[in-house]
PDB file of N, CA and C in Angstrom:
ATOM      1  N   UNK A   1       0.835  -1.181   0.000  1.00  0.00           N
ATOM      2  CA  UNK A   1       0.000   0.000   0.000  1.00  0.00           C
ATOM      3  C   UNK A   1       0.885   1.252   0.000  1.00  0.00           C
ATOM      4  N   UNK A   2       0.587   2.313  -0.603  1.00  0.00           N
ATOM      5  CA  UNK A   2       0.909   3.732  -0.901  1.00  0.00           C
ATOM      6  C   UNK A   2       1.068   4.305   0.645  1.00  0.00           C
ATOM      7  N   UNK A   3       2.523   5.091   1.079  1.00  0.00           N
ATOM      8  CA  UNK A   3       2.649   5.764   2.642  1.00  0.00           C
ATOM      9  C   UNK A   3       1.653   7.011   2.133  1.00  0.00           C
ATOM     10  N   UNK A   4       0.875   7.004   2.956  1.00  0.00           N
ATOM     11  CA  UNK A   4       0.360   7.765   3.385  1.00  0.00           C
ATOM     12  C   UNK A   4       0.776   9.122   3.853  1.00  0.00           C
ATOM     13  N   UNK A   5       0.706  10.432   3.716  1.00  0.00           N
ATOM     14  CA  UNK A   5       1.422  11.838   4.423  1.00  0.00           C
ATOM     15  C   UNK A   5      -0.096  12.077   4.993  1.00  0.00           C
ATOM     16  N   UNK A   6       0.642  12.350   6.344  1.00  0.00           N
ATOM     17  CA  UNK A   6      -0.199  12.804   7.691  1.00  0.00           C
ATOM     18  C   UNK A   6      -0.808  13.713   7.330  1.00  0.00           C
ATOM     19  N   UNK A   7       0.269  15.047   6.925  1.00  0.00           N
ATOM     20  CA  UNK A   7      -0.157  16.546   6.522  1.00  0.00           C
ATOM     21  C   UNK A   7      -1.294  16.553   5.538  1.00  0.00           C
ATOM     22  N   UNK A   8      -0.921  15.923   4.281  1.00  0.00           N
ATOM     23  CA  UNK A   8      -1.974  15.648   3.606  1.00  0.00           C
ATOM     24  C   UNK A   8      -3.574  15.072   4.037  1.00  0.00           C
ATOM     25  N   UNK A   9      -3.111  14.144   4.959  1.00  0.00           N
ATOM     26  CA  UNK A   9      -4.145  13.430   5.320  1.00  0.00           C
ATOM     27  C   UNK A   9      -5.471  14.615   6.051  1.00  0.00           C
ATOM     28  N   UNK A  10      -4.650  15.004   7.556  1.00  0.00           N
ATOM     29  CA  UNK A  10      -5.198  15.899   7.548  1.00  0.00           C
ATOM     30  C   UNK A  10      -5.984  17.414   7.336  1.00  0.00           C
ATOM     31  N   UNK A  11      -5.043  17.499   6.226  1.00  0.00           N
ATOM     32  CA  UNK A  11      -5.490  18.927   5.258  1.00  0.00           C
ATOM     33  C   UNK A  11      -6.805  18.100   4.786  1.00  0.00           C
ATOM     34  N   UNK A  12      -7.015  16.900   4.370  1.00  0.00           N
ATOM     35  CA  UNK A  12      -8.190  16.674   3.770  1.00  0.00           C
ATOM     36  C   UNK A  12      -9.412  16.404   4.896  1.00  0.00           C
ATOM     37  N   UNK A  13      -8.618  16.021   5.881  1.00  0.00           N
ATOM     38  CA  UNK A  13      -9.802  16.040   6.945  1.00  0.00           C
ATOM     39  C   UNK A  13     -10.140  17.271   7.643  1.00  0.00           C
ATOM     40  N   UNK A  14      -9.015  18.262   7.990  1.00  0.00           N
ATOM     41  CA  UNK A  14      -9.955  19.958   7.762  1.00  0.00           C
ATOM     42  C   UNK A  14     -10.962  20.257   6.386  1.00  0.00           C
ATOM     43  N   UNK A  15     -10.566  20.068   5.554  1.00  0.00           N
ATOM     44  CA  UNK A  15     -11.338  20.665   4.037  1.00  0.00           C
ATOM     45  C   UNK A  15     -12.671  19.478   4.207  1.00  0.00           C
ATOM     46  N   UNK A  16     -12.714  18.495   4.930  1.00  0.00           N
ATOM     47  CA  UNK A  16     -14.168  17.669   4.386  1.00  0.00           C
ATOM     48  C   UNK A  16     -14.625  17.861   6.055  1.00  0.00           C
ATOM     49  N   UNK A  17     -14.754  18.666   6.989  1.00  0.00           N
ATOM     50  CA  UNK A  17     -15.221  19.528   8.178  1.00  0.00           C
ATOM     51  C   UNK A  17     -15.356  20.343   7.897  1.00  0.00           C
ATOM     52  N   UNK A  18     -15.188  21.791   6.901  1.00  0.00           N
ATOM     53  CA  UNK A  18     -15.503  22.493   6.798  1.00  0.00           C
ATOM     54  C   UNK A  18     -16.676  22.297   5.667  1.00  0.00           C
ATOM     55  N   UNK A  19     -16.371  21.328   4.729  1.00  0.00           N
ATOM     56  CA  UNK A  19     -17.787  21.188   3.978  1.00  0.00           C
ATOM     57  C   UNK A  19     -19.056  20.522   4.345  1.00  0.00           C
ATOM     58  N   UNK A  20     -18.360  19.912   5.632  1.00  0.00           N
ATOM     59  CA  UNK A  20     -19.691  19.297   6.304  1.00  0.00           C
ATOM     60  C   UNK A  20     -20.419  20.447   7.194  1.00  0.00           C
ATOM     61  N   UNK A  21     -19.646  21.219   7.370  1.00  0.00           N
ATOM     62  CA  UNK A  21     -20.257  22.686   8.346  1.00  0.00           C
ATOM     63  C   UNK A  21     -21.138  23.526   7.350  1.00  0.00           C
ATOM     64  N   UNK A  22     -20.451  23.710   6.143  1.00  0.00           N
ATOM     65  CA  UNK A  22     -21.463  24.591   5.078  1.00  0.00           C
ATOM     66  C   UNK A  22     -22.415  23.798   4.464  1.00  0.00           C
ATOM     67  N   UNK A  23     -22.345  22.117   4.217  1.00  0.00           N
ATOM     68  CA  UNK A  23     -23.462  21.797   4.040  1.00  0.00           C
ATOM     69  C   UNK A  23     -24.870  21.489   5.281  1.00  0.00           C
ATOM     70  N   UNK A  24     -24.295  21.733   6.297  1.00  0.00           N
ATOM     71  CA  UNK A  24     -25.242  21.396   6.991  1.00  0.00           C
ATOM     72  C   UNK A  24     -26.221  22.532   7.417  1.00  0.00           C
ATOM     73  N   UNK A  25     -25.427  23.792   7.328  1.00  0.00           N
ATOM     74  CA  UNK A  25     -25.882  25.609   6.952  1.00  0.00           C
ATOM     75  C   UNK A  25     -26.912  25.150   5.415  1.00  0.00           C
ATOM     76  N   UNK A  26     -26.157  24.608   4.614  1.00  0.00           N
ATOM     77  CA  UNK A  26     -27.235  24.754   3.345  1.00  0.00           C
ATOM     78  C   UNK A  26     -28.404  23.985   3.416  1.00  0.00           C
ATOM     79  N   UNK A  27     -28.280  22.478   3.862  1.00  0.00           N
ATOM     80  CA  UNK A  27     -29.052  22.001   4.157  1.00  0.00           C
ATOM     81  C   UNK A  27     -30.492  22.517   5.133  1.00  0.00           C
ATOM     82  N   UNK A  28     -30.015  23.368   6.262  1.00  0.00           N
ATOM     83  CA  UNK A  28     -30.957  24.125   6.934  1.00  0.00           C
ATOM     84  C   UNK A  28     -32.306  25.170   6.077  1.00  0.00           C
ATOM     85  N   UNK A  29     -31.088  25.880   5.142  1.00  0.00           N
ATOM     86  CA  UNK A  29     -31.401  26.909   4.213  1.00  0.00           C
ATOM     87  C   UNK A  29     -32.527  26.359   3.337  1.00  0.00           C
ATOM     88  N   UNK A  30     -32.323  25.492   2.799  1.00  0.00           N
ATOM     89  CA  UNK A  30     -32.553  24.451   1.791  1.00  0.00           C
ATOM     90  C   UNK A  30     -34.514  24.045   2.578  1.00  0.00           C
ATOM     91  N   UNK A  31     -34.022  23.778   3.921  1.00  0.00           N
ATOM     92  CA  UNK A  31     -35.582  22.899   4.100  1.00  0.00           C
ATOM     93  C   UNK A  31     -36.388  24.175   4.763  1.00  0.00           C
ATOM     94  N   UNK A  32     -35.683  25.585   5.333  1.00  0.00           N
ATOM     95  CA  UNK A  32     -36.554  26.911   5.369  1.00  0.00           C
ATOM     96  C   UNK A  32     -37.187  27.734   4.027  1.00  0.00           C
ATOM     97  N   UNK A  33     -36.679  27.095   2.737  1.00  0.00           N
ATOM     98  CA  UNK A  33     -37.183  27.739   1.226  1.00  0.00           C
ATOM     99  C   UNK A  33     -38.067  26.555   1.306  1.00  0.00           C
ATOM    100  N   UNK A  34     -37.996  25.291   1.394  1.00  0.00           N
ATOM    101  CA  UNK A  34     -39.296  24.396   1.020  1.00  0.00           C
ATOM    102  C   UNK A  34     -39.501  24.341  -0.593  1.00  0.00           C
ATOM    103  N   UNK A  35     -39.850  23.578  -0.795  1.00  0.00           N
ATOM    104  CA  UNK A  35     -39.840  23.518  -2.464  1.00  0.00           C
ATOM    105  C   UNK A  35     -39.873  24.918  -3.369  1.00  0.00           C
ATOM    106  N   UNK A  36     -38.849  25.063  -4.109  1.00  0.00           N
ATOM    107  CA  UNK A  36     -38.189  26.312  -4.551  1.00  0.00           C
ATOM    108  C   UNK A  36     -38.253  25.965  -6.100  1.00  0.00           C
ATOM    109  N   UNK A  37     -37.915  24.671  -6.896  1.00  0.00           N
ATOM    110  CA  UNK A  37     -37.153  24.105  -7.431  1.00  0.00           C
ATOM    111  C   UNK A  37     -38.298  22.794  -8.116  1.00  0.00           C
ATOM    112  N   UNK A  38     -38.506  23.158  -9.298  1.00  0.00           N
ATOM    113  CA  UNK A  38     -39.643  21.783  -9.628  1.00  0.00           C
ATOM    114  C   UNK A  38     -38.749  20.985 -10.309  1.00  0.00           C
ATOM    115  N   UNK A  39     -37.512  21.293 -10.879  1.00  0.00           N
ATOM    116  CA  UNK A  39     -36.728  20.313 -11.372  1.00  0.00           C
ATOM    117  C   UNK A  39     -36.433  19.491 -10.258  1.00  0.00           C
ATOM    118  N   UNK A  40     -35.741  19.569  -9.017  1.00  0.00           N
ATOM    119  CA  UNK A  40     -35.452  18.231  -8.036  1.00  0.00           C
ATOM    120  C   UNK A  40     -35.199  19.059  -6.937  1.00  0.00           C
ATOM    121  N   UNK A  41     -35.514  17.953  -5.900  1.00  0.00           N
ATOM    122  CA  UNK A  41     -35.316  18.193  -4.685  1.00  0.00           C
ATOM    123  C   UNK A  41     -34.309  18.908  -3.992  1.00  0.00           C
ATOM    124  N   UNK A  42     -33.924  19.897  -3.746  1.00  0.00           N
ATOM    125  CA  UNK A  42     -32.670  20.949  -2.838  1.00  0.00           C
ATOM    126  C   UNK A  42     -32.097  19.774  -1.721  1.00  0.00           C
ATOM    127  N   UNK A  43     -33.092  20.006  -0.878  1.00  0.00           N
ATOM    128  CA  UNK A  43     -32.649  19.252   0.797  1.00  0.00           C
ATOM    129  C   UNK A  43     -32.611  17.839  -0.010  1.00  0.00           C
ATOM    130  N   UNK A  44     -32.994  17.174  -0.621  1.00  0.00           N
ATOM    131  CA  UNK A  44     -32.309  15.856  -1.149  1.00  0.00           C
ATOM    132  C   UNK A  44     -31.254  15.565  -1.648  1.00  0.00           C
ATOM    133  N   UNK A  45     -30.885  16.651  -2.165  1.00  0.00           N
ATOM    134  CA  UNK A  45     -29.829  16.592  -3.176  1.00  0.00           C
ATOM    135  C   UNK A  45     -28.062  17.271  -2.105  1.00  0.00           C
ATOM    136  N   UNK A  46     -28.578  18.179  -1.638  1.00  0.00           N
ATOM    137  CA  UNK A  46     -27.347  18.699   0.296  1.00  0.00           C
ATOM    138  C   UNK A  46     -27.837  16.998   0.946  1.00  0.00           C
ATOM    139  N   UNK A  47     -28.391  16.439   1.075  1.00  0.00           N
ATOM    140  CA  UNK A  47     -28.769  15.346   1.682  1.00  0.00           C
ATOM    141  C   UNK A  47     -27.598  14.412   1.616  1.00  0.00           C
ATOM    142  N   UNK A  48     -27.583  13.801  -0.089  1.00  0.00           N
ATOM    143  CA  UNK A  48     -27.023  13.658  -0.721  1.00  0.00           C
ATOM    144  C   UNK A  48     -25.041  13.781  -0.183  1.00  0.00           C
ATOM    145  N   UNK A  49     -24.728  14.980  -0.760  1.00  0.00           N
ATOM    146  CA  UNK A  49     -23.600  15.536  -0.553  1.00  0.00           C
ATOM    147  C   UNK A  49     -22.562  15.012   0.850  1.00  0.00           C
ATOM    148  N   UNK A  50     -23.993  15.429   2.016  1.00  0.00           N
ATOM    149  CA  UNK A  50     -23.419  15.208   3.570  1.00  0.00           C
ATOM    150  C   UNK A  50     -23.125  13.443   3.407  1.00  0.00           C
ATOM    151  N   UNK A  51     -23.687  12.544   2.914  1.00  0.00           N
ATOM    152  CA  UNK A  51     -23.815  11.544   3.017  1.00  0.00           C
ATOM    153  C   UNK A  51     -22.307  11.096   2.202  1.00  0.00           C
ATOM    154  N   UNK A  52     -21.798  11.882   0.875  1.00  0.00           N
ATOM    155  CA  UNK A  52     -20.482  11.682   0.376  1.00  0.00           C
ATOM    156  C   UNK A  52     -19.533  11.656   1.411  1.00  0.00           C
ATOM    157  N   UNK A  53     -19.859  13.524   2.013  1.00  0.00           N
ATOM    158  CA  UNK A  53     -19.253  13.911   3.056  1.00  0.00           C
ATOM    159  C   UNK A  53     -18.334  12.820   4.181  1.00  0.00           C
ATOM    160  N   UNK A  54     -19.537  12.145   4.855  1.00  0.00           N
ATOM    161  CA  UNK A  54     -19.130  11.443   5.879  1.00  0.00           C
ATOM    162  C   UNK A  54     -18.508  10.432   5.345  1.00  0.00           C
ATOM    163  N   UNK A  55     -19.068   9.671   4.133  1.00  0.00           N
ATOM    164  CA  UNK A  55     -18.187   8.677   3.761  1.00  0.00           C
ATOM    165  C   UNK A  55     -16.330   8.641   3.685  1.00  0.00           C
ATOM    166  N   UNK A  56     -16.057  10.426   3.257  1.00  0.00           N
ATOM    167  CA  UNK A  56     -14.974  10.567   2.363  1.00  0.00           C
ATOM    168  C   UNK A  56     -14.123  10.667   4.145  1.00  0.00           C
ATOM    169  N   UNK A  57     -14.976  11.339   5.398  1.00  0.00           N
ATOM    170  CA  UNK A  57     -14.655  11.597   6.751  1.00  0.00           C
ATOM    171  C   UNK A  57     -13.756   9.779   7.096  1.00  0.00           C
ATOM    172  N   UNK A  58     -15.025   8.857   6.974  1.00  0.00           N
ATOM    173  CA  UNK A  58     -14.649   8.014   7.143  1.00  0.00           C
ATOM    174  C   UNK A  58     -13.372   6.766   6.976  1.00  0.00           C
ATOM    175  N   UNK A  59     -13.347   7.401   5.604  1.00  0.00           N
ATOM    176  CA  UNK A  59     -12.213   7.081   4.540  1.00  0.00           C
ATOM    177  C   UNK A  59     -10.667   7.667   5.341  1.00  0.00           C
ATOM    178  N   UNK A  60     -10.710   8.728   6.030  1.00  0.00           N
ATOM    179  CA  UNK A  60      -9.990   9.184   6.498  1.00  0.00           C
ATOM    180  C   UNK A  60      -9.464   8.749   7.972  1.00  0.00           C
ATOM    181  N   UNK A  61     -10.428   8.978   8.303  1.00  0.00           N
ATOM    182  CA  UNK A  61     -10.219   7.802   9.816  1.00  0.00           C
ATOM    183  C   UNK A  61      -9.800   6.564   9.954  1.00  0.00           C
ATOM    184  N   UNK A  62     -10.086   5.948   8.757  1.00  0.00           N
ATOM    185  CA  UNK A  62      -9.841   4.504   8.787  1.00  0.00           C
ATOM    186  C   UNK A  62      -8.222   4.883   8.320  1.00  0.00           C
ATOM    187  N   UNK A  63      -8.224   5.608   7.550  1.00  0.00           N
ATOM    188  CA  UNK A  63      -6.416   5.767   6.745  1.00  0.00           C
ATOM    189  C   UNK A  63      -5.434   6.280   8.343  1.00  0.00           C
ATOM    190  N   UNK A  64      -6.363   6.526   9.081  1.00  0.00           N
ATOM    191  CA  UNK A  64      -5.376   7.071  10.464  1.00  0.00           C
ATOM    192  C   UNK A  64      -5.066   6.465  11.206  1.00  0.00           C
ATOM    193  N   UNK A  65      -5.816   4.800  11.148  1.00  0.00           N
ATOM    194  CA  UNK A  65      -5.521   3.945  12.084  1.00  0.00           C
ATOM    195  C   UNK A  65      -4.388   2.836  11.393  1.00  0.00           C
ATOM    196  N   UNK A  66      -3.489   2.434  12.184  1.00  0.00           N
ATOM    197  CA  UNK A  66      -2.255   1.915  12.011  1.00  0.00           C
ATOM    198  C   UNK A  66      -2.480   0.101  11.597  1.00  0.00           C
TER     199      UNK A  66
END
């Protein structure tokens, strides 16, 4: 397996905390407009995203353990 850089590692785990902070702001935003949008769902679609989100979180955590 590929060494891993810490720095890196964690630069990506600041940058996917801060997008989980603005999606969860949009997500809010998103279900106070209420259907806005007849092409597709807003809050489904930030729904969506957070759910990458945590995966990519996860991905990271697991790369931190030895």
């Amino acid at each position: 397996m590929k060494e891993i850089d810490p720095g890196e590692l964690e630069r990506l785990a600041s940058a996917l905390r801060l997008a989980e902070s603005a999606l969860e702001e949009a997500l809010e935003a998103a279900e106070n407009l209420g259907s806005f949008d007849r092409r597709f769902d807003v809050p489904r679609a930030v729904g969506g995203a957070q759910r990458l989100v945590g995966n990519a979180l996860e991905a990271v955590d697991a790369a931190r353990r030895p």
